[in-house]
N, C-alpha and C. Protein backbone atom coordinates (compact mmCIF):
# COMPACT_ATOMS: atom_id res chain seq x y z
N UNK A 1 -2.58 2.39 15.07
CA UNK A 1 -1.19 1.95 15.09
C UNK A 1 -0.32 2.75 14.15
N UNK A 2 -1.03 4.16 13.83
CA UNK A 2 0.12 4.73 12.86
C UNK A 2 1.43 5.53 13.41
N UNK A 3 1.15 5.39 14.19
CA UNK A 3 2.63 5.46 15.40
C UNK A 3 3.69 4.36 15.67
N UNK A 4 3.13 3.31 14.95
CA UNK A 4 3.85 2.03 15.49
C UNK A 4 5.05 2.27 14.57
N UNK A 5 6.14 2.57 15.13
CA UNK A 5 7.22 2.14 14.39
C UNK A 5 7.94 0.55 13.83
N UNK A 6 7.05 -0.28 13.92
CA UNK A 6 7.02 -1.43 13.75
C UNK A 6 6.01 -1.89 12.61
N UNK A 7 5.51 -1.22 12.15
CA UNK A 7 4.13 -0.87 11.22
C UNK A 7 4.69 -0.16 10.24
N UNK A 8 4.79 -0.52 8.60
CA UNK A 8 4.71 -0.25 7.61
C UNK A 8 3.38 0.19 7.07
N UNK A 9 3.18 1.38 6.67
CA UNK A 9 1.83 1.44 5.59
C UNK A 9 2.44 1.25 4.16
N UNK A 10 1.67 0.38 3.54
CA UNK A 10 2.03 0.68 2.06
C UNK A 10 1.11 1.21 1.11
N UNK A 11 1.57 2.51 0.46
CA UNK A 11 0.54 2.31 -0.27
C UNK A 11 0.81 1.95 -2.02
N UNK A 12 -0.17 1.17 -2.65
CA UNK A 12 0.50 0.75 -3.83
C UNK A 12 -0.02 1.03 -4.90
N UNK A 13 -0.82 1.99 -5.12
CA UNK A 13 -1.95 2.97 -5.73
C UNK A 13 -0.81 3.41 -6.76
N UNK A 14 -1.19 4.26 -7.82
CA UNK A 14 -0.69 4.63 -8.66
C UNK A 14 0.27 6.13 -8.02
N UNK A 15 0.95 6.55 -8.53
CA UNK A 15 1.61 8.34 -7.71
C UNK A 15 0.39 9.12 -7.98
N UNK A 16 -0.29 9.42 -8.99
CA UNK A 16 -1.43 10.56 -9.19
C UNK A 16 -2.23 10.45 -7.98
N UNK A 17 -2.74 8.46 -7.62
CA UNK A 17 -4.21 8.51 -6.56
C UNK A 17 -3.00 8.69 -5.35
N UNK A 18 -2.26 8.10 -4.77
CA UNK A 18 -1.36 8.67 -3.57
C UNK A 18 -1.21 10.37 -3.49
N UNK A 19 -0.66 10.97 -4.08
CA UNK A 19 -0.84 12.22 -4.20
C UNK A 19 -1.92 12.44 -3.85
N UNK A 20 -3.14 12.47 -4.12
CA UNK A 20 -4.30 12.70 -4.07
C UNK A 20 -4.71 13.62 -5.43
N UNK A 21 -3.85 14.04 -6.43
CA UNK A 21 -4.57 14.56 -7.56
C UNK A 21 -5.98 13.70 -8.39
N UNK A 22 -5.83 12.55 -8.11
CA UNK A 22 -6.58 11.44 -9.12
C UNK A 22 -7.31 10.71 -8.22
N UNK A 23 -8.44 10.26 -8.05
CA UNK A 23 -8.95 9.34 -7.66
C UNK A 23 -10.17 8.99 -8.08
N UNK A 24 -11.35 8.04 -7.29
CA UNK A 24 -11.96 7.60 -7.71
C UNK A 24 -13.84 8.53 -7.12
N UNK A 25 -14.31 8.89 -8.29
CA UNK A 25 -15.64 9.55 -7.28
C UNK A 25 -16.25 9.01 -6.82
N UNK A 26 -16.36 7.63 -6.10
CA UNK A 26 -16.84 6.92 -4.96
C UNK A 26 -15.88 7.53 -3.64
N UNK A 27 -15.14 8.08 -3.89
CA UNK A 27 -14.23 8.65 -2.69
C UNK A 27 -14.23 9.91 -2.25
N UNK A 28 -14.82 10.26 -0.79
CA UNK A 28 -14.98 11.35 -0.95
C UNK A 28 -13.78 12.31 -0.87
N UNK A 29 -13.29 11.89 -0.57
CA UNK A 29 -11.68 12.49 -0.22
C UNK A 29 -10.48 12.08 -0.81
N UNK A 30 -9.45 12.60 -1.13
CA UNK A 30 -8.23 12.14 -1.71
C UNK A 30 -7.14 12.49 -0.92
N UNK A 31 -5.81 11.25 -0.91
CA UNK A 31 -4.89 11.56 -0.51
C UNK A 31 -4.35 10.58 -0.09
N UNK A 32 -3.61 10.25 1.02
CA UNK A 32 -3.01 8.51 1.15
C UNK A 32 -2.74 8.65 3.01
N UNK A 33 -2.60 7.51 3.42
CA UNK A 33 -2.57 7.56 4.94
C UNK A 33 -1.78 7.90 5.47
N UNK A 34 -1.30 8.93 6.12
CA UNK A 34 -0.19 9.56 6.96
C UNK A 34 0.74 8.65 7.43
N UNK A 35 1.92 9.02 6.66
CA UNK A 35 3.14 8.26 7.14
C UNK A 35 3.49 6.50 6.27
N UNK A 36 2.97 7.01 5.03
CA UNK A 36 2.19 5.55 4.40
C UNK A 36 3.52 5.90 3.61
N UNK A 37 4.63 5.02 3.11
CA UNK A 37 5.24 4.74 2.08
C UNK A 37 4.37 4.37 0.66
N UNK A 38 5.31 5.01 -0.68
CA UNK A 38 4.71 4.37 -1.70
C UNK A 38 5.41 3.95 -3.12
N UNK A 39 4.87 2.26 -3.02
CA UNK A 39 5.40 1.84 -3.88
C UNK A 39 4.36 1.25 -5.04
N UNK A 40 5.01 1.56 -6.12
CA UNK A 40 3.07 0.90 -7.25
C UNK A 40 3.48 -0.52 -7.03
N UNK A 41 2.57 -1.37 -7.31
CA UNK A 41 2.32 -2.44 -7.03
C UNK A 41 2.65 -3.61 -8.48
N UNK A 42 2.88 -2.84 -9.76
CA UNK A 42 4.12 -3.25 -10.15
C UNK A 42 5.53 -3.48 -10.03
N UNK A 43 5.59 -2.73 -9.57
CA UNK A 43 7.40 -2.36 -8.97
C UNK A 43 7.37 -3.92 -8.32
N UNK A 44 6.58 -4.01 -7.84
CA UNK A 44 6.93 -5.39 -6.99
C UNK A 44 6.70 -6.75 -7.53
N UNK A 45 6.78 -6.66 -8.96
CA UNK A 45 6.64 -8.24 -9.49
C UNK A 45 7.82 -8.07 -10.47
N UNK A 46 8.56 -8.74 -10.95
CA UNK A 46 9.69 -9.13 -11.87
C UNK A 46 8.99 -9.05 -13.61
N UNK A 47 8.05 -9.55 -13.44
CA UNK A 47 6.68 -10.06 -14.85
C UNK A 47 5.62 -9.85 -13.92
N UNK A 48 4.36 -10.40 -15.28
CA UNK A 48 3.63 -10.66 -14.88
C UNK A 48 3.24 -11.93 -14.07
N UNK A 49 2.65 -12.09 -12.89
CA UNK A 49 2.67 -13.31 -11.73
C UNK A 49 4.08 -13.33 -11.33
N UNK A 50 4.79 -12.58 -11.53
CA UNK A 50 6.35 -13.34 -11.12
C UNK A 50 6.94 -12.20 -10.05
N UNK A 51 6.87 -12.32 -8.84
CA UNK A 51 7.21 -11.28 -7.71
C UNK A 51 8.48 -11.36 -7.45
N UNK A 52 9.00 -10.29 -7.47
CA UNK A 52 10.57 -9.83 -7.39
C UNK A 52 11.53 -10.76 -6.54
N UNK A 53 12.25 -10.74 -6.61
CA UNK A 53 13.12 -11.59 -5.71
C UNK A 53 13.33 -10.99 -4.24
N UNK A 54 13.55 -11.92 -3.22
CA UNK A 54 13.75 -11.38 -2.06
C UNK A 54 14.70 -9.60 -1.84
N UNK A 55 15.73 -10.45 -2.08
CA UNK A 55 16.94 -8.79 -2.33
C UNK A 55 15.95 -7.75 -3.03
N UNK A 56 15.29 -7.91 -4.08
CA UNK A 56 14.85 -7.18 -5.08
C UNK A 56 13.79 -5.79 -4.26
N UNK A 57 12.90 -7.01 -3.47
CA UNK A 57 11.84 -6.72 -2.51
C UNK A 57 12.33 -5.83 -1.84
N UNK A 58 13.40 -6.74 -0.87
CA UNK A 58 13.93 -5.62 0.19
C UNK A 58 14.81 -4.31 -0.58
N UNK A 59 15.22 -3.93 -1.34
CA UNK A 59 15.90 -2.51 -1.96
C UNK A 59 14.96 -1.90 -1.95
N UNK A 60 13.69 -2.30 -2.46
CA UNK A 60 12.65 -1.25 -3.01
C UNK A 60 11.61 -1.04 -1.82
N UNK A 61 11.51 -2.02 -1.10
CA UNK A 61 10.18 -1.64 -0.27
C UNK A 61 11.42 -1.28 1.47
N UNK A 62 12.36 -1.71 1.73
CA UNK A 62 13.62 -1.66 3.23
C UNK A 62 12.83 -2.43 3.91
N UNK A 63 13.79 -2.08 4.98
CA UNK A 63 13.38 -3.40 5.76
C UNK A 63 11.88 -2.89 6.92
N UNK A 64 11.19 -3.48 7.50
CA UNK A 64 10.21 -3.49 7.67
C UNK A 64 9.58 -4.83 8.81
N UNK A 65 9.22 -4.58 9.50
CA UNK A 65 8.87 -5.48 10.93
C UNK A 65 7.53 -6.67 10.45
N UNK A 66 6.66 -5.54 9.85
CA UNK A 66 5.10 -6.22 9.63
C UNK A 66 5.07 -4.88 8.55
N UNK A 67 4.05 -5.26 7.84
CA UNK A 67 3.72 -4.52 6.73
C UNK A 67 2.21 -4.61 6.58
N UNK A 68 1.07 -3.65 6.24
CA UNK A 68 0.18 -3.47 5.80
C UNK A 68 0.03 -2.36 4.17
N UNK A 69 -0.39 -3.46 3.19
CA UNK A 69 -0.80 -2.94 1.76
C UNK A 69 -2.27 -2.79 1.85
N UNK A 70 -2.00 -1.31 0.95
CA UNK A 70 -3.46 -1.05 1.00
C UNK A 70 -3.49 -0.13 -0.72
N UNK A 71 -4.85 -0.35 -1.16
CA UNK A 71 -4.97 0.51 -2.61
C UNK A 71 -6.38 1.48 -2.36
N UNK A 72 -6.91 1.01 -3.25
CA UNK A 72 -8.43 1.93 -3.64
C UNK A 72 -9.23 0.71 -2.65
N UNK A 73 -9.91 -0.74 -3.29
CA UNK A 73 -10.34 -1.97 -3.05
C UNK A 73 -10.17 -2.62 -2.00
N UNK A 74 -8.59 -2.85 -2.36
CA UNK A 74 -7.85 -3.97 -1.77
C UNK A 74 -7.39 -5.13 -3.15
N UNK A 75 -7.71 -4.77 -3.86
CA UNK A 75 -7.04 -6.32 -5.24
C UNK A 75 -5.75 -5.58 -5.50
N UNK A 76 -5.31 -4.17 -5.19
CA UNK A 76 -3.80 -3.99 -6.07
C UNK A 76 -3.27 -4.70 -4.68
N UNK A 77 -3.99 -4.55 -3.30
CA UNK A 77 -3.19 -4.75 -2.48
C UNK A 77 -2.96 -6.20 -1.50
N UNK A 78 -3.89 -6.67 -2.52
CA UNK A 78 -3.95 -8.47 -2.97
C UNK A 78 -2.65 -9.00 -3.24
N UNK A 79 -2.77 -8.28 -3.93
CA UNK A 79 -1.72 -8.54 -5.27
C UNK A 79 -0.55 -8.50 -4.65
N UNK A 80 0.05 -7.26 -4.10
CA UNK A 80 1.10 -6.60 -3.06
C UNK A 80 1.63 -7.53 -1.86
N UNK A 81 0.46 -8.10 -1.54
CA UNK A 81 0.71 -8.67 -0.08
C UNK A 81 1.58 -10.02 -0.74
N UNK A 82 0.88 -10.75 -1.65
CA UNK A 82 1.56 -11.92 -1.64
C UNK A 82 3.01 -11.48 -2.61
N UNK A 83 2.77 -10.70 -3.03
CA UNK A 83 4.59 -10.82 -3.99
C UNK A 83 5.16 -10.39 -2.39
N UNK A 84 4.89 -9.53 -1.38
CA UNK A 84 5.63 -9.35 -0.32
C UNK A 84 5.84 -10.40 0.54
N UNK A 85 4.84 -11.10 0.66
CA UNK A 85 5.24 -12.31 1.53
C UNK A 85 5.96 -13.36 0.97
N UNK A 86 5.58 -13.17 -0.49
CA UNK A 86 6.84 -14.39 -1.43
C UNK A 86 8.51 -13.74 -1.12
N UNK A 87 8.73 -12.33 -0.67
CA UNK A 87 10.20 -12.28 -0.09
C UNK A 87 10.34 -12.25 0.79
N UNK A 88 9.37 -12.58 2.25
CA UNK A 88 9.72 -13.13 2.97
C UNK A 88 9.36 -12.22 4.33
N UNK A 89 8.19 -11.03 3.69
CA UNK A 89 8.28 -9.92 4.94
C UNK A 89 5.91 -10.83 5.44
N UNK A 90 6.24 -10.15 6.98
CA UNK A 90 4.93 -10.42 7.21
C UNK A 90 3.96 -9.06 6.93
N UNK A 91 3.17 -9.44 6.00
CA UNK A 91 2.10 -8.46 5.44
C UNK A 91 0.80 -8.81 5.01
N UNK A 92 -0.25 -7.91 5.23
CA UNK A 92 -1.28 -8.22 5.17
C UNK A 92 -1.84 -7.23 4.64
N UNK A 93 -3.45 -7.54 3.68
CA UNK A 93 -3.92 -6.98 2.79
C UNK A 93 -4.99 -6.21 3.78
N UNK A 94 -5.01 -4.53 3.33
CA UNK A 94 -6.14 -3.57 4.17
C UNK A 94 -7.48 -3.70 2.93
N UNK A 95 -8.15 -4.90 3.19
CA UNK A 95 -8.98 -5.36 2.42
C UNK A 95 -10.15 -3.89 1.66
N UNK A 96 -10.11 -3.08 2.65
CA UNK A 96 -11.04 -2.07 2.73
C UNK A 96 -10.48 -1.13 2.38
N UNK A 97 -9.12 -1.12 2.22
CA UNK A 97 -8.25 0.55 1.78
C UNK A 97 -8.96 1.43 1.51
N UNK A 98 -8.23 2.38 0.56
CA UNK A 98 -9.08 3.56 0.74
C UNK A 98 -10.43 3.72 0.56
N UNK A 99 -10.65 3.16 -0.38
CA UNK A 99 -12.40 3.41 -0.29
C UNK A 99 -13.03 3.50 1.14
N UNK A 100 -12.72 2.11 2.03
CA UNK A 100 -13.34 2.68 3.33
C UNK A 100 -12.43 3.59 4.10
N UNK A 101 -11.06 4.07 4.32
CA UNK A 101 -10.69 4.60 4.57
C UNK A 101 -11.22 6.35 4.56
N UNK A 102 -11.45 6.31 3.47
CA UNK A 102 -11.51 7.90 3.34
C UNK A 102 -13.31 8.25 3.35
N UNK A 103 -13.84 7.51 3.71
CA UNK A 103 -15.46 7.68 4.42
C UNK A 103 -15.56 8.18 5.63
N UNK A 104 -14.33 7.79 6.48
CA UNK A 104 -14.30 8.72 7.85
C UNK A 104 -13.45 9.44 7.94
N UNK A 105 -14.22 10.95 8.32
CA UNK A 105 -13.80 11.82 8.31
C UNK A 105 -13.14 11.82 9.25
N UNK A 106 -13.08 11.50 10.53
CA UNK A 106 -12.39 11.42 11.23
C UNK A 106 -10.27 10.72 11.39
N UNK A 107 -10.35 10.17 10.21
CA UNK A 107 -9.17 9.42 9.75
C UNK A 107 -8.53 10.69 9.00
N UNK A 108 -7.14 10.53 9.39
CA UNK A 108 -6.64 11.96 9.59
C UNK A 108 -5.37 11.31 7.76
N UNK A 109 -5.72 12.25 7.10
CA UNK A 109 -4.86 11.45 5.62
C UNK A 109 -4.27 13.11 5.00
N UNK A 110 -3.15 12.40 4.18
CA UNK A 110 -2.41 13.72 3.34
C UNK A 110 -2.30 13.45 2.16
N UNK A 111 -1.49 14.66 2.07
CA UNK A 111 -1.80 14.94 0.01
C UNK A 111 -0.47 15.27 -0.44
């Protein structure tokens, strides 16, 4: 569905692991999913536990149909999904992000 123009990727990884300069050596590959927006996954809380306000949400992340967050794990993008759904967008956590992501080679990713 990375064609879906109705489909947000997020990614909420730090800029170094998006870039692909930094990552983790359980990974064989670096880089972030084609066509993946990126926002850190701070940006999206006000405090700590305290997720940005709706308006806040929408400036920083736009507007957006459905949304999928994704990190290294999946806990930054734990984290991501619910401050996003606390403003009100439908999103869901890529439990498996990159780590399983970047095991197939076949999954086409940039740098």
């Amino acid at each position: 569905r990375l064609e879906d123009a109705r489909l947000t990727i997020l990614d909420v990884r730090t800029d170094e692991e998006f870039a692909g300069r930094t990552g983790y050596p359980c990974d064989p590959r670096q880089g972030h999913i084609p066509g993946a927006r990126h926002v850190h996954v701070q940006d999206l809380f006000a405090a700590p536990g305290t997720p940005l306000a709706a308006d806040e949400a929408r400036a920083l992340v736009g507007d957006a149909e459905e949304i999928v967050a994704y990190c290294h794990s999946g806990s930054r993008s734990a984290l991501a999904t619910l401050a996003l759904r606390a403003a009100g967008y439908d999103a869901r956590n890529y439990a498996g992000s990159w780590h399983e992501w970047s095991r197939h080679d076949e999954l086409p990713l940039e740098r």
